[in-house]
Protein backbone atom coordinates (compact mmCIF):
# COMPACT_ATOMS: atom_id res chain seq x y z
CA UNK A 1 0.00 0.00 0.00
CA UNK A 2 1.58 3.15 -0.84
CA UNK A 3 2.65 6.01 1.49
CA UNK A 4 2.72 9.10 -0.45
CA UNK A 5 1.00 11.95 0.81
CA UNK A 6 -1.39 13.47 -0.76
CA UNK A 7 -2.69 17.12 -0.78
CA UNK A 8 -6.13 18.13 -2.50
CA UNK A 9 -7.07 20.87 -2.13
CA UNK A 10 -10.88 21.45 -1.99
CA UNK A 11 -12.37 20.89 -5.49
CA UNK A 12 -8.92 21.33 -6.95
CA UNK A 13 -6.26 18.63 -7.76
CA UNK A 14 -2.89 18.89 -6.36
CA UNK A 15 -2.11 18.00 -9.34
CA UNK A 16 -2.63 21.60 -10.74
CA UNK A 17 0.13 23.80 -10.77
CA UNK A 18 1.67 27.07 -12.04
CA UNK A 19 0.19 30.14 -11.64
CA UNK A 20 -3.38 29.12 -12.08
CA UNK A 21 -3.27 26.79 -9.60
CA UNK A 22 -1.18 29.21 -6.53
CA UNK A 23 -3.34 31.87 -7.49
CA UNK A 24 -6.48 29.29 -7.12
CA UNK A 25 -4.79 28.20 -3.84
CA UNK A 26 -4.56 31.47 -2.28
CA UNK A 27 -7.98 32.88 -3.13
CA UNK A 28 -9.68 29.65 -1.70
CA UNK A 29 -7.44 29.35 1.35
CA UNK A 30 -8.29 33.37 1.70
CA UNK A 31 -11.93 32.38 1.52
CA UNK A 32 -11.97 29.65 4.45
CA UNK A 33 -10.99 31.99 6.92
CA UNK A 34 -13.16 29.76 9.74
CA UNK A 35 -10.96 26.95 9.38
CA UNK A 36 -7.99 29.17 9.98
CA UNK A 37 -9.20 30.95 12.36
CA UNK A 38 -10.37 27.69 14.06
CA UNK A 39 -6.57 26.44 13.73
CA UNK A 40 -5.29 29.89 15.25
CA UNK A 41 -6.93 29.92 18.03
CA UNK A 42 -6.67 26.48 18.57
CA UNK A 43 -2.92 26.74 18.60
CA UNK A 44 -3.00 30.05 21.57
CA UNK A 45 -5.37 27.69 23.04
CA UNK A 46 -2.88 24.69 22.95
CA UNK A 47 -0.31 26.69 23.94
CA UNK A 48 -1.35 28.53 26.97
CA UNK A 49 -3.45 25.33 28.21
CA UNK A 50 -3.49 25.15 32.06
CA UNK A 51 -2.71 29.04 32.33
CA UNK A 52 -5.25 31.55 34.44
CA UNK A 53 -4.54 34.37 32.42
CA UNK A 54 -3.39 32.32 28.87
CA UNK A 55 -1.63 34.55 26.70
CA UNK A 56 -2.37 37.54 28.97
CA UNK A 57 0.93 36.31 30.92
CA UNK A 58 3.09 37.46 27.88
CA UNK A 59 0.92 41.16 28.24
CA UNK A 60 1.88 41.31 32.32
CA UNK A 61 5.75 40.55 31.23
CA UNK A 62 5.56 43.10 28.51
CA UNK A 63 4.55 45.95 30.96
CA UNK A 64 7.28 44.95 33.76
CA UNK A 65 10.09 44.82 31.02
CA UNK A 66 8.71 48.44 29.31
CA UNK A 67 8.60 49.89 32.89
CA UNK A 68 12.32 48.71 33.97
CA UNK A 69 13.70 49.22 31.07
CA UNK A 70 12.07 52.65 30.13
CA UNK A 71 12.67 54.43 33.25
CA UNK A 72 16.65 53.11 33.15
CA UNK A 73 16.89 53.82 29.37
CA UNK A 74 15.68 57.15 29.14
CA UNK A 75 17.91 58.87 32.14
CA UNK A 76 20.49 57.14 30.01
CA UNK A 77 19.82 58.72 26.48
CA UNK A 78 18.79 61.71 28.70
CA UNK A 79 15.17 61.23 27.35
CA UNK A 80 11.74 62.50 28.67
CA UNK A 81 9.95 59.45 30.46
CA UNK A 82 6.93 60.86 29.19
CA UNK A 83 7.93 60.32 26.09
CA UNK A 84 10.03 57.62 25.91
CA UNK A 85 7.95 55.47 27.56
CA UNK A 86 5.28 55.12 24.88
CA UNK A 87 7.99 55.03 22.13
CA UNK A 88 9.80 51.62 24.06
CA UNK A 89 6.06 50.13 24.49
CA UNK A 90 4.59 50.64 21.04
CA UNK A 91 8.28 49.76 19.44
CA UNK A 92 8.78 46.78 21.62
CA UNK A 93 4.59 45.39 21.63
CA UNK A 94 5.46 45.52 17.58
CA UNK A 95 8.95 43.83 16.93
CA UNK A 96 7.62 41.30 19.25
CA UNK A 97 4.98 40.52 16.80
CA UNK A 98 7.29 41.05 13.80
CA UNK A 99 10.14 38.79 14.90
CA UNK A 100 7.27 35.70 15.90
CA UNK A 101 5.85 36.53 13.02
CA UNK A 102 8.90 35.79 10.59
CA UNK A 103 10.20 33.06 13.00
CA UNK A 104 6.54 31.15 13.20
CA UNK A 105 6.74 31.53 9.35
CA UNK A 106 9.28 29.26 9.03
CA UNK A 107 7.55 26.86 10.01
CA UNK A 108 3.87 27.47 8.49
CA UNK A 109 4.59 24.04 6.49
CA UNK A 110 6.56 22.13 8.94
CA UNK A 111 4.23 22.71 11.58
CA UNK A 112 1.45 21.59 9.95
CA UNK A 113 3.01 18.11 8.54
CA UNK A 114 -0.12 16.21 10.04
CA UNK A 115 -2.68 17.98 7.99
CA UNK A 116 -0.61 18.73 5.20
CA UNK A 117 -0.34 14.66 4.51
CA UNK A 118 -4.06 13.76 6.07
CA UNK A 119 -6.71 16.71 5.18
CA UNK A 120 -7.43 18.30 1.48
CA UNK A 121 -7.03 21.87 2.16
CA UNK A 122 -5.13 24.56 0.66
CA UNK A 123 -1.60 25.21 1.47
CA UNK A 124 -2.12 28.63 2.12
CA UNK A 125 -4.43 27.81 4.81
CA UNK A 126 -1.33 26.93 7.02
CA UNK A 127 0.37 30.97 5.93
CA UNK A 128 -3.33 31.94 7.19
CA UNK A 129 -3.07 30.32 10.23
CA UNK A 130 -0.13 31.45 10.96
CA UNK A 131 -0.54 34.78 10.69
CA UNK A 132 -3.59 35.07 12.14
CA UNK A 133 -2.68 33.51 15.41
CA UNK A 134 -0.08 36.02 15.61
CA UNK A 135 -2.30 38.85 15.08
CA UNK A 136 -4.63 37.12 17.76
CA UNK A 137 -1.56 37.58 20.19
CA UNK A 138 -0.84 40.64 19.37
CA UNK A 139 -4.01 42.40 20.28
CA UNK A 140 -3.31 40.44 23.26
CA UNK A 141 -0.05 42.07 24.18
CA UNK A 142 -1.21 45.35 22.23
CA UNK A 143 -3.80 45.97 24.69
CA UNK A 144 -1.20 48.15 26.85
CA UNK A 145 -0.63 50.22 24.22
CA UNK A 146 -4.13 52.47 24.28
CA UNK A 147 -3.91 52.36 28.15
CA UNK A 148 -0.45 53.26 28.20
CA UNK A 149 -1.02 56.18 26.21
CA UNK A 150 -4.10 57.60 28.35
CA UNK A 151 -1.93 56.99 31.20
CA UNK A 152 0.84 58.74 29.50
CA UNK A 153 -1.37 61.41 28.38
CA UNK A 154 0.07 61.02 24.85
CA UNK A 155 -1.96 63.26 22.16
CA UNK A 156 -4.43 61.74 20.24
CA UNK A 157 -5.51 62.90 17.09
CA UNK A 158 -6.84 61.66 13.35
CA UNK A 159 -3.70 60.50 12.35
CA UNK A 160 -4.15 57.60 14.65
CA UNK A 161 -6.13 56.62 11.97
CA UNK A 162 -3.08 55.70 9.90
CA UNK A 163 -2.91 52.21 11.87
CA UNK A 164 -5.60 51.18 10.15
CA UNK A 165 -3.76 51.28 6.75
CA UNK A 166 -0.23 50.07 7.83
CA UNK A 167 -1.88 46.90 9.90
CA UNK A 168 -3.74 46.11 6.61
CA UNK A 169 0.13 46.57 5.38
CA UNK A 170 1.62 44.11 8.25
CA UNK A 171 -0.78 41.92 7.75
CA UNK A 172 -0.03 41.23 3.67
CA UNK A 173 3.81 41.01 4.22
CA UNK A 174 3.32 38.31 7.30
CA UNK A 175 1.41 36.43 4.64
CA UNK A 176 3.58 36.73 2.10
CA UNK A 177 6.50 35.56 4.26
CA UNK A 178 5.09 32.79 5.77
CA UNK A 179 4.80 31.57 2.42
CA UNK A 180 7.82 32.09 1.17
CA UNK A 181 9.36 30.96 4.45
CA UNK A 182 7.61 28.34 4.57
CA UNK A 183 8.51 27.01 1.32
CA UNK A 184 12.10 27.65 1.94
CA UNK A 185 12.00 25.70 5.62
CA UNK A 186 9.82 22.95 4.60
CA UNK A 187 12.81 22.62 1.60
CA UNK A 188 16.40 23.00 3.48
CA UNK A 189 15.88 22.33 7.14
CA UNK A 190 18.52 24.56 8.28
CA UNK A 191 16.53 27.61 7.12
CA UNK A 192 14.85 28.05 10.82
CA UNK A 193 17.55 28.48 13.01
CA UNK A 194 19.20 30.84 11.02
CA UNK A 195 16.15 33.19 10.42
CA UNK A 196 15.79 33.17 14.17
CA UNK A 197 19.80 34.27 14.42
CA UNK A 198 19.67 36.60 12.33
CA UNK A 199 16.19 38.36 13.83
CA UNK A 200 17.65 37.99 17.12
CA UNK A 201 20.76 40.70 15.92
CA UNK A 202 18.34 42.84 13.79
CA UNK A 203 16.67 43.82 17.29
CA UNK A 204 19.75 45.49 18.91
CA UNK A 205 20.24 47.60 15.56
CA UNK A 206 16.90 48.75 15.00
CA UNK A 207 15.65 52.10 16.91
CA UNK A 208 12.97 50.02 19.35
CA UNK A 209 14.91 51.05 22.49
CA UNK A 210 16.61 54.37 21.37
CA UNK A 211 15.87 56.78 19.77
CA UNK A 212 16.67 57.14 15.63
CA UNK A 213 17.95 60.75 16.11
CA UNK A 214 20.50 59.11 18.88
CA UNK A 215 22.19 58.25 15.46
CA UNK A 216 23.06 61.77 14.36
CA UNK A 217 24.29 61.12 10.51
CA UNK A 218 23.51 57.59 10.80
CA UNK A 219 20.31 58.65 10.85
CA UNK A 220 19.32 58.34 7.67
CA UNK A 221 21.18 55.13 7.16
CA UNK A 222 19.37 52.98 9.55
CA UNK A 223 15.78 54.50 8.02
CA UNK A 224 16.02 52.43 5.34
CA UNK A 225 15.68 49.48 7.57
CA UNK A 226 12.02 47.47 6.90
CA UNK A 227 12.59 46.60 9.88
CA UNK A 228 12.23 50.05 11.55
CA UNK A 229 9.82 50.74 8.74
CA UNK A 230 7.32 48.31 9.77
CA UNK A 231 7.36 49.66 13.01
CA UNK A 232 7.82 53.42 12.30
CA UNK A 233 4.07 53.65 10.14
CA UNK A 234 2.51 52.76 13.10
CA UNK A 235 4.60 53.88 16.05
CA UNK A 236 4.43 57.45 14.67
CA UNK A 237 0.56 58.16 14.39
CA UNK A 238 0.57 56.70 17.25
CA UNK A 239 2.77 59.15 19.26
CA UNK A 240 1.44 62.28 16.71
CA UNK A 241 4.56 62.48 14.99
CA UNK A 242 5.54 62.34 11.40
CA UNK A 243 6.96 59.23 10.13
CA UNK A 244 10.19 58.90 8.22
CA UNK A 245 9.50 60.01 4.63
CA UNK A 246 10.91 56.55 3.46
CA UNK A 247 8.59 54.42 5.77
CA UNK A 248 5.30 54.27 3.59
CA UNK A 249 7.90 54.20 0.31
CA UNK A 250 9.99 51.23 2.06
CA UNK A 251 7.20 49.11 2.87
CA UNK A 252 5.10 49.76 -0.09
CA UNK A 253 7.95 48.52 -1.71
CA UNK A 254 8.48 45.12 0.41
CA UNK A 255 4.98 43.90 -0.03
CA UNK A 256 5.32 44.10 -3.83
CA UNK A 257 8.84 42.78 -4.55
CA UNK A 258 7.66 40.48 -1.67
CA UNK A 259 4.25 39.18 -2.47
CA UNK A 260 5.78 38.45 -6.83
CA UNK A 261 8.96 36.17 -5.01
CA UNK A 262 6.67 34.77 -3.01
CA UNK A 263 3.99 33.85 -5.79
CA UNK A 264 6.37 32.72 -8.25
CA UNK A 265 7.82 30.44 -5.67
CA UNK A 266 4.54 28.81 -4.55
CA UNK A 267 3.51 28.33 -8.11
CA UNK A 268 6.39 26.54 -8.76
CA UNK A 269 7.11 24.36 -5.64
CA UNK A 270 3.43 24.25 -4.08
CA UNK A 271 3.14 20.65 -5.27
CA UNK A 272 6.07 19.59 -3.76
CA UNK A 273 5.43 20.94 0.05
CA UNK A 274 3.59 17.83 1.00
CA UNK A 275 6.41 15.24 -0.21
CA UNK A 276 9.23 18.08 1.23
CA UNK A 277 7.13 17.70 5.32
C-alpha cells in the first residue's frame, strides 16, 4: 500500500500547478478563513493550556520589562519618560509581533506536517493560520498600548487613523513571508535556526529602544531598515509624529517585490510541500 502523501485541495487537484493553480490556492485558502481561524486559536489555546490568564501572561511581562527598562533607558539617552515610555512600548509590543511573526513563518509548512499529509485543504491555509494567530496575540499584548497612552497622556488625534492602513500593510507582508518561508524551511531544514539568528541581531540595531535621532548622521542610514519601517508607520501616528518620509515608500515597496517572489515560488514548488514535510 503506498505512502505518499497526498494534498487536494478542496475541489482542486494537487495536481494543478503554475500560476493558475497558486493563485487558485490562495484565493480559496483566503476564503476559508473559519478553518484558519479555528486552527489559530486552537494553537493560543494549545499553547497557553493550564494558564489563568493564557496569553495575557506574555501582556503582564511586557509591561514589567517596558517599565524597567524605560525608566533606566531614558535617564540614560537623557530622554523625557513621558515620552520615551510610549515610544519603548509601542516599538517593543510591535517587533515582538514582527520577529514571531517571521520566526513562526518558518515553520507554516513544517508545523502543519499532520494535515498537510491527512486533510485536502489549501496550502495557504497553514500561511493563514499562521498569521492570524499572531495577530490574535498581538491584540493580546497590544492591549497596553491604548492604556499606556491615556496613562501617558500622549496626544491623540486623526492620524491615529493611519494604523488602520499600515496593519492592513503588516498583515499582507506576514502572509507573504510565511509563504515564502515556509517554502524555503519545509525545503532546506537549516533555514529556521538561522532566520531566528539573524532576527535575534536585527533587534539590537533597529531604533525600538533608542531613539533614531540618537544616530546623528547615521540617521538616515538605519531608516532604510524594513525593519524600523514596519514599526515606524505605526509607532508614529501613534505618538502624533511624522513618520520617516521613506517608511510608507519602504514598505510599499516590500509587499510588492515580496508578495511576486513569493507567488512565483509557490507556483512553482506548491506541489512539492507535501512530499518536502
Amino acid at each position: 500500500m503506498s505512502t505518499t502523501p497526498l494534498n487536494l485541495d478542496s475541489g482542486t487537484s494537487s495536481r494543478s500547478g503554475g500560476i493558475a493553480g497558486a493563485w487558485t490556492d490562495i484565493v480559496s485558502g483566503l476564503s476559508k478563513s473559519w478553518i484558519w481561524f479555528a486552527l489559530a486559536m486552537q494553537d493560543i489555546q494549545t499553547r497557553y493550556r493550564g494558564s489563568m490568564l493564557g496569553p495575557f501572561w506574555l501582556t503582564l511581562s511586557n509591561v514589567i520589562m517596558i517599565v524597567g527598562i524605560g525608566v533606566i533607558w531614558a535617564r540614560l539617552f537623557h530622554q523625557d519618560i513621558y515620552t520615551f515610555l510610549p515610544y519603548l512600548m509601542i516599538g517593543l509590543t510591535l517587533w515582538q509581533f514582527i520577529s514571531t511573526s517571521i520566526s513562526d513563518g518558518c515553520y507554516t509548512f513544517l508545523g502543519a506536517q499532520e494535515i498537510i499529509q491527512q486533510v485536502p485543504l489549501p496550502f495557504s491555509v497553514h500561511a493563514f493560520r499562521v498569521v492570524c494567530r499572531n495577530f490574535v496575540v498581538l491584540a493580546h499584548t497590544g492591549i497596553i498600548i491604548p492604556i499606556g497612552l491615556a496613562v501617558l497622556r500622549a496626544p491623540f488625534g486623526w492620524r491615529d487613523l493611519e494604523v488602520v492602513p499600515a496593519l492592513l500593510i503588516l498583515w499582507l507582508n506576514c502572509v507573504w513571508i510565511a509563504i515564502l518561508l515556509g517554502l524555503v524551511s519545509a525545503r532546506f531544514r537549516d533555514v529556521p535556526p538561522i532566520i531566528t539568528n539573524l532576527v535575534g541581531i536585527f533587534v539590537f540595531i533597529t531604533p525600538i529602544f533608542w531613539p533614531l535621532d540618537a544616530l546623528g548622521e547615521w540617521k538616515s542610514i538605519v531608516a532604510l531598515s524594513p525593519f524600523f519601517a514596519a514599526i515606524d508607520i505605526i509607532r508614529a501616528p501613534l505618538l502624533g509624529v511624522v513618520t520617516e518620509p521613506s517608511s510608507w515608500t519602504i514598505m510599499l515597496g516590500l509587499t510588492v517585490i515580496g508578495w511576486l517572489c513569493a507567488f512565483v515560488a509557490f507556483a512553482r514548488y506548491r506541489q512539492r510541500v507535501a512530499f518536502w514535510v
